[in-house]
PDB file of N, CA and C in Angstrom:
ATOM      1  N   UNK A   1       0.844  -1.171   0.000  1.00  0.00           N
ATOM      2  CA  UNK A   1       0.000   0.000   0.000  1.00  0.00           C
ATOM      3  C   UNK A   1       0.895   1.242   0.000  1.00  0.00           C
ATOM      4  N   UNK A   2       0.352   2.619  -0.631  1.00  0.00           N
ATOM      5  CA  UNK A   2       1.058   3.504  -0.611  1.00  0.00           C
ATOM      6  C   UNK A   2       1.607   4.288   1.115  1.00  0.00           C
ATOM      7  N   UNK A   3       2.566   4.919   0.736  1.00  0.00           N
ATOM      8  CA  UNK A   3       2.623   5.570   2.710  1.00  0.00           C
ATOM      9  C   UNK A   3       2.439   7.295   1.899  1.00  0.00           C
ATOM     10  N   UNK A   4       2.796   7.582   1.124  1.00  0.00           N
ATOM     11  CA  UNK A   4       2.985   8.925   0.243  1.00  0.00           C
ATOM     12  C   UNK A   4       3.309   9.897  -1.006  1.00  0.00           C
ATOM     13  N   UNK A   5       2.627  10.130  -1.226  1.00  0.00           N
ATOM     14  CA  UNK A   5       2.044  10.867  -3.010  1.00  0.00           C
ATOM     15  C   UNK A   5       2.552  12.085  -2.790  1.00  0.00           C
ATOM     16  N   UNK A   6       3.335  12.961  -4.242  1.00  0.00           N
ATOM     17  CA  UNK A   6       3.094  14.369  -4.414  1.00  0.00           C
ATOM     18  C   UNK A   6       3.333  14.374  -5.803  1.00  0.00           C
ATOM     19  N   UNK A   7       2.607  15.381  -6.101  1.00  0.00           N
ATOM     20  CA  UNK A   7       2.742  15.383  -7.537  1.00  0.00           C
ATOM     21  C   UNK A   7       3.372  16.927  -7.633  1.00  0.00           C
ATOM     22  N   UNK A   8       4.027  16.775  -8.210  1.00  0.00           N
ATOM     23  CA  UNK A   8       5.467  18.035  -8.644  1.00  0.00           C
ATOM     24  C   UNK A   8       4.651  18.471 -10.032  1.00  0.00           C
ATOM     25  N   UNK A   9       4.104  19.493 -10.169  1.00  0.00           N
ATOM     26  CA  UNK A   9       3.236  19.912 -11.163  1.00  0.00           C
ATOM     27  C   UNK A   9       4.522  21.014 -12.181  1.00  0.00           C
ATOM     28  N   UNK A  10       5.193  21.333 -11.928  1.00  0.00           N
ATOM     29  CA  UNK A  10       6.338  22.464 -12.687  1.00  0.00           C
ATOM     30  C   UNK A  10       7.036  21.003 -13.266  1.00  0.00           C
ATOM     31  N   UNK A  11       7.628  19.508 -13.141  1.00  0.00           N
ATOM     32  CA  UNK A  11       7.666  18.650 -14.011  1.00  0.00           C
ATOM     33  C   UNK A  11       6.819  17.712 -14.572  1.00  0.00           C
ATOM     34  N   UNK A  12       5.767  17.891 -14.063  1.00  0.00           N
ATOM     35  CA  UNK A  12       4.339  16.385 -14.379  1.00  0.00           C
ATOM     36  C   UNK A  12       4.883  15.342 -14.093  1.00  0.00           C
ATOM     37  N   UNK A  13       5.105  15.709 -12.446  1.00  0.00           N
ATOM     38  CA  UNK A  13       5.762  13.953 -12.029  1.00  0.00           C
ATOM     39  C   UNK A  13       5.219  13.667 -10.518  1.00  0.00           C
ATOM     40  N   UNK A  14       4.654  12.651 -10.955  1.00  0.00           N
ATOM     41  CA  UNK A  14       4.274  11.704  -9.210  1.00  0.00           C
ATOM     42  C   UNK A  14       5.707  11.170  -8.825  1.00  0.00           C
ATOM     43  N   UNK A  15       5.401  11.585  -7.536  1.00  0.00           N
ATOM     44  CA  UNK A  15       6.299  10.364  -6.659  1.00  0.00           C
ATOM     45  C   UNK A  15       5.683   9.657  -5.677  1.00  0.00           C
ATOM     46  N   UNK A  16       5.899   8.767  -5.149  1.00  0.00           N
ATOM     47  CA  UNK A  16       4.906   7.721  -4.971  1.00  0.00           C
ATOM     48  C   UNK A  16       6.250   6.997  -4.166  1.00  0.00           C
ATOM     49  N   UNK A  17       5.811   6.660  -2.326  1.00  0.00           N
ATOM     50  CA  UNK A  17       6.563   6.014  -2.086  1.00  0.00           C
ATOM     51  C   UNK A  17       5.323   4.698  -1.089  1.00  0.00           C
ATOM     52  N   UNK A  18       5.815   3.457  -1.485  1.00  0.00           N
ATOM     53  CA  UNK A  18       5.214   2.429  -1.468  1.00  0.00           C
ATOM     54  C   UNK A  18       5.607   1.603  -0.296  1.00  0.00           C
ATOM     55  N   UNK A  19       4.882   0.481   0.289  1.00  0.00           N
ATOM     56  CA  UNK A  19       5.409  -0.084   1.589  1.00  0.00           C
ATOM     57  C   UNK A  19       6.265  -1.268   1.263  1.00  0.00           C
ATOM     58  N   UNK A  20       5.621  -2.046  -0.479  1.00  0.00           N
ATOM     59  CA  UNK A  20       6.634  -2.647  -0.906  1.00  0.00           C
ATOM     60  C   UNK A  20       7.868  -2.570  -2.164  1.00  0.00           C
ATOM     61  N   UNK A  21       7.438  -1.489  -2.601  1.00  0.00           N
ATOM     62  CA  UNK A  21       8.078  -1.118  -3.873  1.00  0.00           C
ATOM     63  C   UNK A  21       9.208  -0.019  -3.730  1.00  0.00           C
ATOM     64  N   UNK A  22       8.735   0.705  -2.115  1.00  0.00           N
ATOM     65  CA  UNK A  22       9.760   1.549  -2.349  1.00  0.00           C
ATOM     66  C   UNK A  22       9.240   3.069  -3.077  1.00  0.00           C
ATOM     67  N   UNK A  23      10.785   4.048  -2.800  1.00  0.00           N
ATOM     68  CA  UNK A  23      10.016   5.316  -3.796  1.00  0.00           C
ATOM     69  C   UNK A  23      10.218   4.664  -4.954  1.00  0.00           C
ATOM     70  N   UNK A  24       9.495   5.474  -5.806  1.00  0.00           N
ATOM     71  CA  UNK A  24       8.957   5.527  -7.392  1.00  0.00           C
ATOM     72  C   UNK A  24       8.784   7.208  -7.766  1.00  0.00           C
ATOM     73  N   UNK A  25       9.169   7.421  -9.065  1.00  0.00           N
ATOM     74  CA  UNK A  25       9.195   8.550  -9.595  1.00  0.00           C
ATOM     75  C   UNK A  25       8.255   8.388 -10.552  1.00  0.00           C
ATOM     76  N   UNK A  26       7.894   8.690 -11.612  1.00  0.00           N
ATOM     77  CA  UNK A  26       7.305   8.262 -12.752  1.00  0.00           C
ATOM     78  C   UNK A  26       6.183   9.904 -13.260  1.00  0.00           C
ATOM     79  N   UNK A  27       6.092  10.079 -15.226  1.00  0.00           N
ATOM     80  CA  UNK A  27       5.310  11.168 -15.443  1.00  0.00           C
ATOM     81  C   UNK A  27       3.759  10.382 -15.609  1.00  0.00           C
ATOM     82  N   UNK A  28       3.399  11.714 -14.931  1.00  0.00           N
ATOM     83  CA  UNK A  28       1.405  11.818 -14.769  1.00  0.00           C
ATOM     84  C   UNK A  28       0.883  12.091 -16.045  1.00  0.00           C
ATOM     85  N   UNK A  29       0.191  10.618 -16.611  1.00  0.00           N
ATOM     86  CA  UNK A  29      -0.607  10.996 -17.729  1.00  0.00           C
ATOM     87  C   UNK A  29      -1.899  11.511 -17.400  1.00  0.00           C
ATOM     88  N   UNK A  30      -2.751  12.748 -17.504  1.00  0.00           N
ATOM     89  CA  UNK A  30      -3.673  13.297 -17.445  1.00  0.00           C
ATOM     90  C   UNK A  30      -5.170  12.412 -18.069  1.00  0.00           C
ATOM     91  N   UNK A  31      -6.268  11.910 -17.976  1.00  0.00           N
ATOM     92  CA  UNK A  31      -7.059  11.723 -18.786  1.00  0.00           C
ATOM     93  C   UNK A  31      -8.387  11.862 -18.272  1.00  0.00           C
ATOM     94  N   UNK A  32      -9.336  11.740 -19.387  1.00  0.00           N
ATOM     95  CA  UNK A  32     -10.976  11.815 -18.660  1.00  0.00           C
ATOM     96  C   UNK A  32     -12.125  11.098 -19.655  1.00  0.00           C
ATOM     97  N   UNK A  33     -13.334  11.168 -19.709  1.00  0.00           N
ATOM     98  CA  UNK A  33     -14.045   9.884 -20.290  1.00  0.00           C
ATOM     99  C   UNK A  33     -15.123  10.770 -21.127  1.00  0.00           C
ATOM    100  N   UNK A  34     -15.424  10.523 -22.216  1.00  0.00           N
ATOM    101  CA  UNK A  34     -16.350  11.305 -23.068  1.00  0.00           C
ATOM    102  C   UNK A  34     -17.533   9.890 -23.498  1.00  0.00           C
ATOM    103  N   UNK A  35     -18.237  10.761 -23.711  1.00  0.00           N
ATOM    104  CA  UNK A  35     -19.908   9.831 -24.228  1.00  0.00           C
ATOM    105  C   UNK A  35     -19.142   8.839 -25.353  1.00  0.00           C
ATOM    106  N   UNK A  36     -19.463   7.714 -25.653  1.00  0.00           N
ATOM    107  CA  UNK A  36     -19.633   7.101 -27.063  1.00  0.00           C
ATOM    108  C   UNK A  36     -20.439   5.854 -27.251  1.00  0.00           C
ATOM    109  N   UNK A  37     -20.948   5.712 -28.836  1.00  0.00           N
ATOM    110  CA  UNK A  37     -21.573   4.748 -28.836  1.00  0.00           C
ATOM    111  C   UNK A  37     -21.203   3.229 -28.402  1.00  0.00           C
ATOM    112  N   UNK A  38     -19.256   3.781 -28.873  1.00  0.00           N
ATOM    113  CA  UNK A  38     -18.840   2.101 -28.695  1.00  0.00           C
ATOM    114  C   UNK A  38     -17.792   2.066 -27.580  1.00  0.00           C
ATOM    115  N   UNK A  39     -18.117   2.573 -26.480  1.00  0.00           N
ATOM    116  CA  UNK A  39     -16.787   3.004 -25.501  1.00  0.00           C
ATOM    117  C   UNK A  39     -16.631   1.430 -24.781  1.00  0.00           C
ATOM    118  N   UNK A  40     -15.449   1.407 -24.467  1.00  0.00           N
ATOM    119  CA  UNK A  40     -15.361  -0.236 -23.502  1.00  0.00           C
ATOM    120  C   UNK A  40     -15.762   0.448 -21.942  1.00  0.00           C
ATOM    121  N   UNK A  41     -16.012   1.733 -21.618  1.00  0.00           N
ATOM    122  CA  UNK A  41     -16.670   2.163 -19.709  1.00  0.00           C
ATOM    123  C   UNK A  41     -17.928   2.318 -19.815  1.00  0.00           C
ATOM    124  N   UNK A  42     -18.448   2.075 -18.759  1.00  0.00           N
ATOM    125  CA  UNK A  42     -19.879   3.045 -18.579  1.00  0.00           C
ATOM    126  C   UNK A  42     -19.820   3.505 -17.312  1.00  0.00           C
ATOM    127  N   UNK A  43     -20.356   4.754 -17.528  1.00  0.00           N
ATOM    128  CA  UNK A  43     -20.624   5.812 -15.929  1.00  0.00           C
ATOM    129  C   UNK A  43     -21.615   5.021 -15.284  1.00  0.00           C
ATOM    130  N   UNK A  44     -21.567   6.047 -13.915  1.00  0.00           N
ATOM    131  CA  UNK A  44     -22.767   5.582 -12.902  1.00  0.00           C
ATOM    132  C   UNK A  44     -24.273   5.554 -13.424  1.00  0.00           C
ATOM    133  N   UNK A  45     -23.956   6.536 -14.551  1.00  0.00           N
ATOM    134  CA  UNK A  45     -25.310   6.594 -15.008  1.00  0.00           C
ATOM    135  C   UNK A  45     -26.124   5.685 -16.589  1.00  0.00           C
ATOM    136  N   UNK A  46     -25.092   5.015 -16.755  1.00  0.00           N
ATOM    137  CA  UNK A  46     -25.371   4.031 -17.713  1.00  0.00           C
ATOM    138  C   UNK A  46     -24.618   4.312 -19.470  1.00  0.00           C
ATOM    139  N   UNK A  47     -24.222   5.534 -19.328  1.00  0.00           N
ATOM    140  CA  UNK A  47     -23.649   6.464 -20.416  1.00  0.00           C
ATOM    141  C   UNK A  47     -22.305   5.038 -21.269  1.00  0.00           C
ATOM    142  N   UNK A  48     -22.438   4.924 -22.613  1.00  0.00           N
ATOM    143  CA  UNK A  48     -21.764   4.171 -22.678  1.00  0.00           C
ATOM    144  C   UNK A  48     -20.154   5.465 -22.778  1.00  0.00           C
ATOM    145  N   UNK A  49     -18.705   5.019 -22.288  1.00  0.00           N
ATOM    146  CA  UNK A  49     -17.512   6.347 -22.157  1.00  0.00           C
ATOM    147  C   UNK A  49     -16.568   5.788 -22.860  1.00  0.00           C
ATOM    148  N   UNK A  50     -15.763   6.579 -23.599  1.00  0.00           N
ATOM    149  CA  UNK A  50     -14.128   6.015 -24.167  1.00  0.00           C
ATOM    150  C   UNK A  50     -13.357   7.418 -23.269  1.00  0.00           C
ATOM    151  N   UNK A  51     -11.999   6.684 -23.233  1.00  0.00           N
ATOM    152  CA  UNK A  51     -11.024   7.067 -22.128  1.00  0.00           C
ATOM    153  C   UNK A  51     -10.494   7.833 -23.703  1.00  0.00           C
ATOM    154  N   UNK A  52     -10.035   9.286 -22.905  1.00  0.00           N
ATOM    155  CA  UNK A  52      -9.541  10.730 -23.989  1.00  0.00           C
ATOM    156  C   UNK A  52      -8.118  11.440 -23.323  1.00  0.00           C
ATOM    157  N   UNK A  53      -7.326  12.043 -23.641  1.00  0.00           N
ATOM    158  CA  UNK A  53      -5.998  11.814 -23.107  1.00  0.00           C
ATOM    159  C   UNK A  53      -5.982  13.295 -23.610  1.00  0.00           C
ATOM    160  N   UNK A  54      -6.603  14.199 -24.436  1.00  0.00           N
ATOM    161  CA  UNK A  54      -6.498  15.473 -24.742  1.00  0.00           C
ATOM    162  C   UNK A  54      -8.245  15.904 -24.987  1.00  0.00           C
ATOM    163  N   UNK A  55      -8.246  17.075 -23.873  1.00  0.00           N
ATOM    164  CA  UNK A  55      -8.834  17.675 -23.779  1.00  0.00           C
ATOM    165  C   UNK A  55      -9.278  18.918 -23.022  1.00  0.00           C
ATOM    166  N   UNK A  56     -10.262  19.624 -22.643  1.00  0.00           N
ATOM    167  CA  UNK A  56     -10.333  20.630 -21.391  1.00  0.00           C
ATOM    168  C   UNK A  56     -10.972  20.788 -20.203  1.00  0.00           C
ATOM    169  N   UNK A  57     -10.249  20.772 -19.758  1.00  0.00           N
ATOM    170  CA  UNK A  57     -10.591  20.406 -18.122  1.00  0.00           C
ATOM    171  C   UNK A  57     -12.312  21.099 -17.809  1.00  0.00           C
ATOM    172  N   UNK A  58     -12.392  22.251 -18.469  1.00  0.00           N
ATOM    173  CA  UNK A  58     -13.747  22.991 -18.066  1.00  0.00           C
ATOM    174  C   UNK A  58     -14.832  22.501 -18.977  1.00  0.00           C
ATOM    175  N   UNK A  59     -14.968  21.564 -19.799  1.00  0.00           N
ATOM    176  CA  UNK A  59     -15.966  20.719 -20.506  1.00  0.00           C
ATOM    177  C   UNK A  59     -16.724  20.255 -19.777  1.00  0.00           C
ATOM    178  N   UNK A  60     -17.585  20.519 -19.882  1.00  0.00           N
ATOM    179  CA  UNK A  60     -19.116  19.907 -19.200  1.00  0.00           C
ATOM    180  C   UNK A  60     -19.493  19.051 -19.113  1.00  0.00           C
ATOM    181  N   UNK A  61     -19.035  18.402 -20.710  1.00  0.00           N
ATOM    182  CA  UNK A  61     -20.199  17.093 -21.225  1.00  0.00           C
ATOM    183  C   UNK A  61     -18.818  15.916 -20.995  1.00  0.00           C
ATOM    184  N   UNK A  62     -17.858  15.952 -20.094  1.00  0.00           N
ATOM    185  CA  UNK A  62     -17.131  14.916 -19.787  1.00  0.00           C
ATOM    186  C   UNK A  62     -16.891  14.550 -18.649  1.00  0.00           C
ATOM    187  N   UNK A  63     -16.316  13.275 -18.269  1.00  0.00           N
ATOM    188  CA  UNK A  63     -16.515  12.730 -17.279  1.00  0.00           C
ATOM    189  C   UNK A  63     -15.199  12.244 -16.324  1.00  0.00           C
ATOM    190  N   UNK A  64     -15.471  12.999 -15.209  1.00  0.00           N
ATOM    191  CA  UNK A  64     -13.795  12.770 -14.633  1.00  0.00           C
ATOM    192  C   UNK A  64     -12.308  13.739 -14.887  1.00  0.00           C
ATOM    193  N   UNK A  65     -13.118  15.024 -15.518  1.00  0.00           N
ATOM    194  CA  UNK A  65     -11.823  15.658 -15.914  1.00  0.00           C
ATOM    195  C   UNK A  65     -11.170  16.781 -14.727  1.00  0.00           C
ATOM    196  N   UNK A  66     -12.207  16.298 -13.460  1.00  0.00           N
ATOM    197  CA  UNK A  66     -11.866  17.583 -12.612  1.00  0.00           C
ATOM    198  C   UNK A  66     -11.363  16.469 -11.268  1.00  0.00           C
ATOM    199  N   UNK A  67     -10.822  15.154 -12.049  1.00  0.00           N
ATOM    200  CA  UNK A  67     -10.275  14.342 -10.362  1.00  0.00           C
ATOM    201  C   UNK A  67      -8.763  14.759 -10.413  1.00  0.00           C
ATOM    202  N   UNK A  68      -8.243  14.770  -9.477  1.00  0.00           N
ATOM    203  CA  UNK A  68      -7.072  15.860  -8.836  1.00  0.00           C
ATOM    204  C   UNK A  68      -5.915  14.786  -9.097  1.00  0.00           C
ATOM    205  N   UNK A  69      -4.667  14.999  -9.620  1.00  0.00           N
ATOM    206  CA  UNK A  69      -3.404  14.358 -10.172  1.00  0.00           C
ATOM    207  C   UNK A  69      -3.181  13.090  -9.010  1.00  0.00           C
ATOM    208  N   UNK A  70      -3.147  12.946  -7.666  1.00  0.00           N
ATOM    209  CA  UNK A  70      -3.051  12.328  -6.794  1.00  0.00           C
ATOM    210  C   UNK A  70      -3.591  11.635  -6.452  1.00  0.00           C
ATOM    211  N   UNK A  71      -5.012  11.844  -6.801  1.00  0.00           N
ATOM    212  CA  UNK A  71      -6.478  10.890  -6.818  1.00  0.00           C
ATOM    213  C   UNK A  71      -6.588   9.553  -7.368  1.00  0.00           C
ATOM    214  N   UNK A  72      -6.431  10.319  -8.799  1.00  0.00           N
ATOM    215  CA  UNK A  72      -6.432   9.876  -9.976  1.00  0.00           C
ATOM    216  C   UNK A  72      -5.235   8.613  -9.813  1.00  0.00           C
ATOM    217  N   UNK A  73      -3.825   8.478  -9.500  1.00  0.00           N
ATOM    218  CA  UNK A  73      -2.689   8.077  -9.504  1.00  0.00           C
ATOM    219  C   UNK A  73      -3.168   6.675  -8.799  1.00  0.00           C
ATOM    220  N   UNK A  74      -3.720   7.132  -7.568  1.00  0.00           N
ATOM    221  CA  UNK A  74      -4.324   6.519  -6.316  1.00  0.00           C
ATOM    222  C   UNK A  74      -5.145   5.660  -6.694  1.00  0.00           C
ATOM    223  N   UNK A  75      -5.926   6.200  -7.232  1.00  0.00           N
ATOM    224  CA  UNK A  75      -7.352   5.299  -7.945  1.00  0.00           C
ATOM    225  C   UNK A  75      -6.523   3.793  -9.166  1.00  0.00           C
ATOM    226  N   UNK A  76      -6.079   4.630  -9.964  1.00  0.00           N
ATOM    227  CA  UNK A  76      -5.295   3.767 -10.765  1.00  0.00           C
ATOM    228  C   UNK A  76      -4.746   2.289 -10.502  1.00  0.00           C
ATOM    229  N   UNK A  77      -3.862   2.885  -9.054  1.00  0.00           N
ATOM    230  CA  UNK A  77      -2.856   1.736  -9.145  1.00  0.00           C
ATOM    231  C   UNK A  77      -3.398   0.509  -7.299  1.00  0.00           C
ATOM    232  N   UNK A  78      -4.212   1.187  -6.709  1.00  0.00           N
ATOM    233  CA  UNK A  78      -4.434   0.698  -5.296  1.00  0.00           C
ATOM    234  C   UNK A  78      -6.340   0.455  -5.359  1.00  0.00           C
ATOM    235  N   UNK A  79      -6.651   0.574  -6.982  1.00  0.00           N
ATOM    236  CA  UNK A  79      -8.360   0.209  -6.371  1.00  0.00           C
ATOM    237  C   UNK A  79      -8.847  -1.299  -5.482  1.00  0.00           C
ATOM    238  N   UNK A  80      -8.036  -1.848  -6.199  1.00  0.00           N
ATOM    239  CA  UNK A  80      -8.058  -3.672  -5.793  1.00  0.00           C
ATOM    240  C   UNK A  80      -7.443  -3.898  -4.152  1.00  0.00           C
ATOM    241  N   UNK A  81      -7.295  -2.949  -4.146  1.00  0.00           N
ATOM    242  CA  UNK A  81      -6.295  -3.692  -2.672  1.00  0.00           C
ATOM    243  C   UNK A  81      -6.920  -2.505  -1.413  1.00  0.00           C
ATOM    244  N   UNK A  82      -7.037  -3.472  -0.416  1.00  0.00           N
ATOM    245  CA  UNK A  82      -7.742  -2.930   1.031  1.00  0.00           C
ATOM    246  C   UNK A  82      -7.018  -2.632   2.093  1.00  0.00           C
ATOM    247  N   UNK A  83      -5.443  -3.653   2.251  1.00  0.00           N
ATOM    248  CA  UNK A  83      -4.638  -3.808   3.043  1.00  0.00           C
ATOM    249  C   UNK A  83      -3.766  -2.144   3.707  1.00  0.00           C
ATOM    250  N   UNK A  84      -3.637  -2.594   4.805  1.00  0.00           N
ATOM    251  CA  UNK A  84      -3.347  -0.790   5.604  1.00  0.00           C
ATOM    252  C   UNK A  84      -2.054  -0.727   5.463  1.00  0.00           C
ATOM    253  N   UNK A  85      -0.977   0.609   4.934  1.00  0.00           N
ATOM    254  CA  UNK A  85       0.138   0.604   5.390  1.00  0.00           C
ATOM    255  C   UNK A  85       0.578  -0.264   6.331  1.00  0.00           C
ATOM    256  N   UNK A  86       2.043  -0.178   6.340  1.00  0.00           N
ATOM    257  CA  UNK A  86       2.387  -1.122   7.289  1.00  0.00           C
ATOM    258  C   UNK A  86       4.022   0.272   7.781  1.00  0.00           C
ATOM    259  N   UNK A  87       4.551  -0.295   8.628  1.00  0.00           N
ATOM    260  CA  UNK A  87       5.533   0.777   9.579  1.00  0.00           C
ATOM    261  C   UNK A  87       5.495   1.700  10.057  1.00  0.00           C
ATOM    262  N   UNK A  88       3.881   2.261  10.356  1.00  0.00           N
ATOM    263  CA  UNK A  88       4.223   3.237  10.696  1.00  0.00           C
ATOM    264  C   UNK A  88       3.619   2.917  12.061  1.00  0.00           C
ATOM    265  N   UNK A  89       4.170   4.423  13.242  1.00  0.00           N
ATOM    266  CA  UNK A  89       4.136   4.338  14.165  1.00  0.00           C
ATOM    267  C   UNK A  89       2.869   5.142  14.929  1.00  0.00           C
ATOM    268  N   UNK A  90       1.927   4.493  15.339  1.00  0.00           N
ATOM    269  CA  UNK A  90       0.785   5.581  15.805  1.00  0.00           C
ATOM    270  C   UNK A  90       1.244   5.908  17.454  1.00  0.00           C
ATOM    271  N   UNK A  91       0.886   7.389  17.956  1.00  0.00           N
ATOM    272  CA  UNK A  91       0.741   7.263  19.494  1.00  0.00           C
ATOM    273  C   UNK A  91      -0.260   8.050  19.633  1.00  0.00           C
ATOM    274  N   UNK A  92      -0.870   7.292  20.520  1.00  0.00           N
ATOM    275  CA  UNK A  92      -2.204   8.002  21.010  1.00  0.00           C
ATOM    276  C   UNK A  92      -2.250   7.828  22.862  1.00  0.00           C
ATOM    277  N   UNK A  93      -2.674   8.839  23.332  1.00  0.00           N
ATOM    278  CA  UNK A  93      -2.111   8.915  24.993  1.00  0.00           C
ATOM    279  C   UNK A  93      -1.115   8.488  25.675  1.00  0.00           C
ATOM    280  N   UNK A  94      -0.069   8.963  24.764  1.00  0.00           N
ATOM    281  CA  UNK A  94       1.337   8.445  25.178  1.00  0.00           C
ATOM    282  C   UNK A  94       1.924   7.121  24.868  1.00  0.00           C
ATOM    283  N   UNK A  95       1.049   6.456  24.367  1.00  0.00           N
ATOM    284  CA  UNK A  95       1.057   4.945  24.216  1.00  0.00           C
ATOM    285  C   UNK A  95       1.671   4.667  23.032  1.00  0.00           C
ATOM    286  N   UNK A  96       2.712   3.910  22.487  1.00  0.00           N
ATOM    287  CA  UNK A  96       3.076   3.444  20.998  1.00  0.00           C
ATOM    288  C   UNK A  96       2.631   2.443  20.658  1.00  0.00           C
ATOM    289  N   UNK A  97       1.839   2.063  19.815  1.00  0.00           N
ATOM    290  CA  UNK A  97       1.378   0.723  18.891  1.00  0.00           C
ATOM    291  C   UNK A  97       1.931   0.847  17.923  1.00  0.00           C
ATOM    292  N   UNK A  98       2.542  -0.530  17.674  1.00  0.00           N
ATOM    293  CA  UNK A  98       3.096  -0.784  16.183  1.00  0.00           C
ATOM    294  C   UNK A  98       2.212  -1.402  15.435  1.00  0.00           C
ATOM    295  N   UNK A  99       2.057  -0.774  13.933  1.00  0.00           N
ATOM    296  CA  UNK A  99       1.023  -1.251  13.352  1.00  0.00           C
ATOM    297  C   UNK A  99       2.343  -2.589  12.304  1.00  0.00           C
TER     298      UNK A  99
END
């Protein structure tokens, strides 16, 4: 699972440091979902969508173009998986639990 995301917007780069992978650098491809007859998505609302890689963020009639670089990254690569960080150290009333 991830421990921490930032996305460096002056290079279009996530960094991404992981509990098993380690940091990771890597560039943020931008994208969002437009209506079509023959799209392989469909929205919540039944809309059949094809995935679009150029377009403008303030478009109305599209879908997903206003989820935030970090989100998006997040969503991508950790939807499948439930499991909690692991090393880090919580204290709560003085107390340390290791997770």
């Amino acid at each position: 699972m991830y421990q921490n995301i930032y996305f460096q917007r002056e290079k279009n780069l996530i960094h991404l440091w992981d509990d098993t992978l380690g940091y990771r650098a890597f560039p943020y491809t931008r994208y969002a979902y437009e209506k079509s007859e023959h799209g392989m998505f469909t929205s919540i609302y039944g809309d059949s969508l094809t995935k679009i890689y150029k377009f403008s963020k303030d478009d109305p009639d599209l879908f997903e173009s206003d989820v935030a670089e970090t989100t998006r990254v997040l969503v991508d690569l950790y939807t499948d998986r439930d499991e909690v960080s692991t090393g880090h150290t919580i204290l709560t009333n003085d107390i340390e639990v290791e997770m």
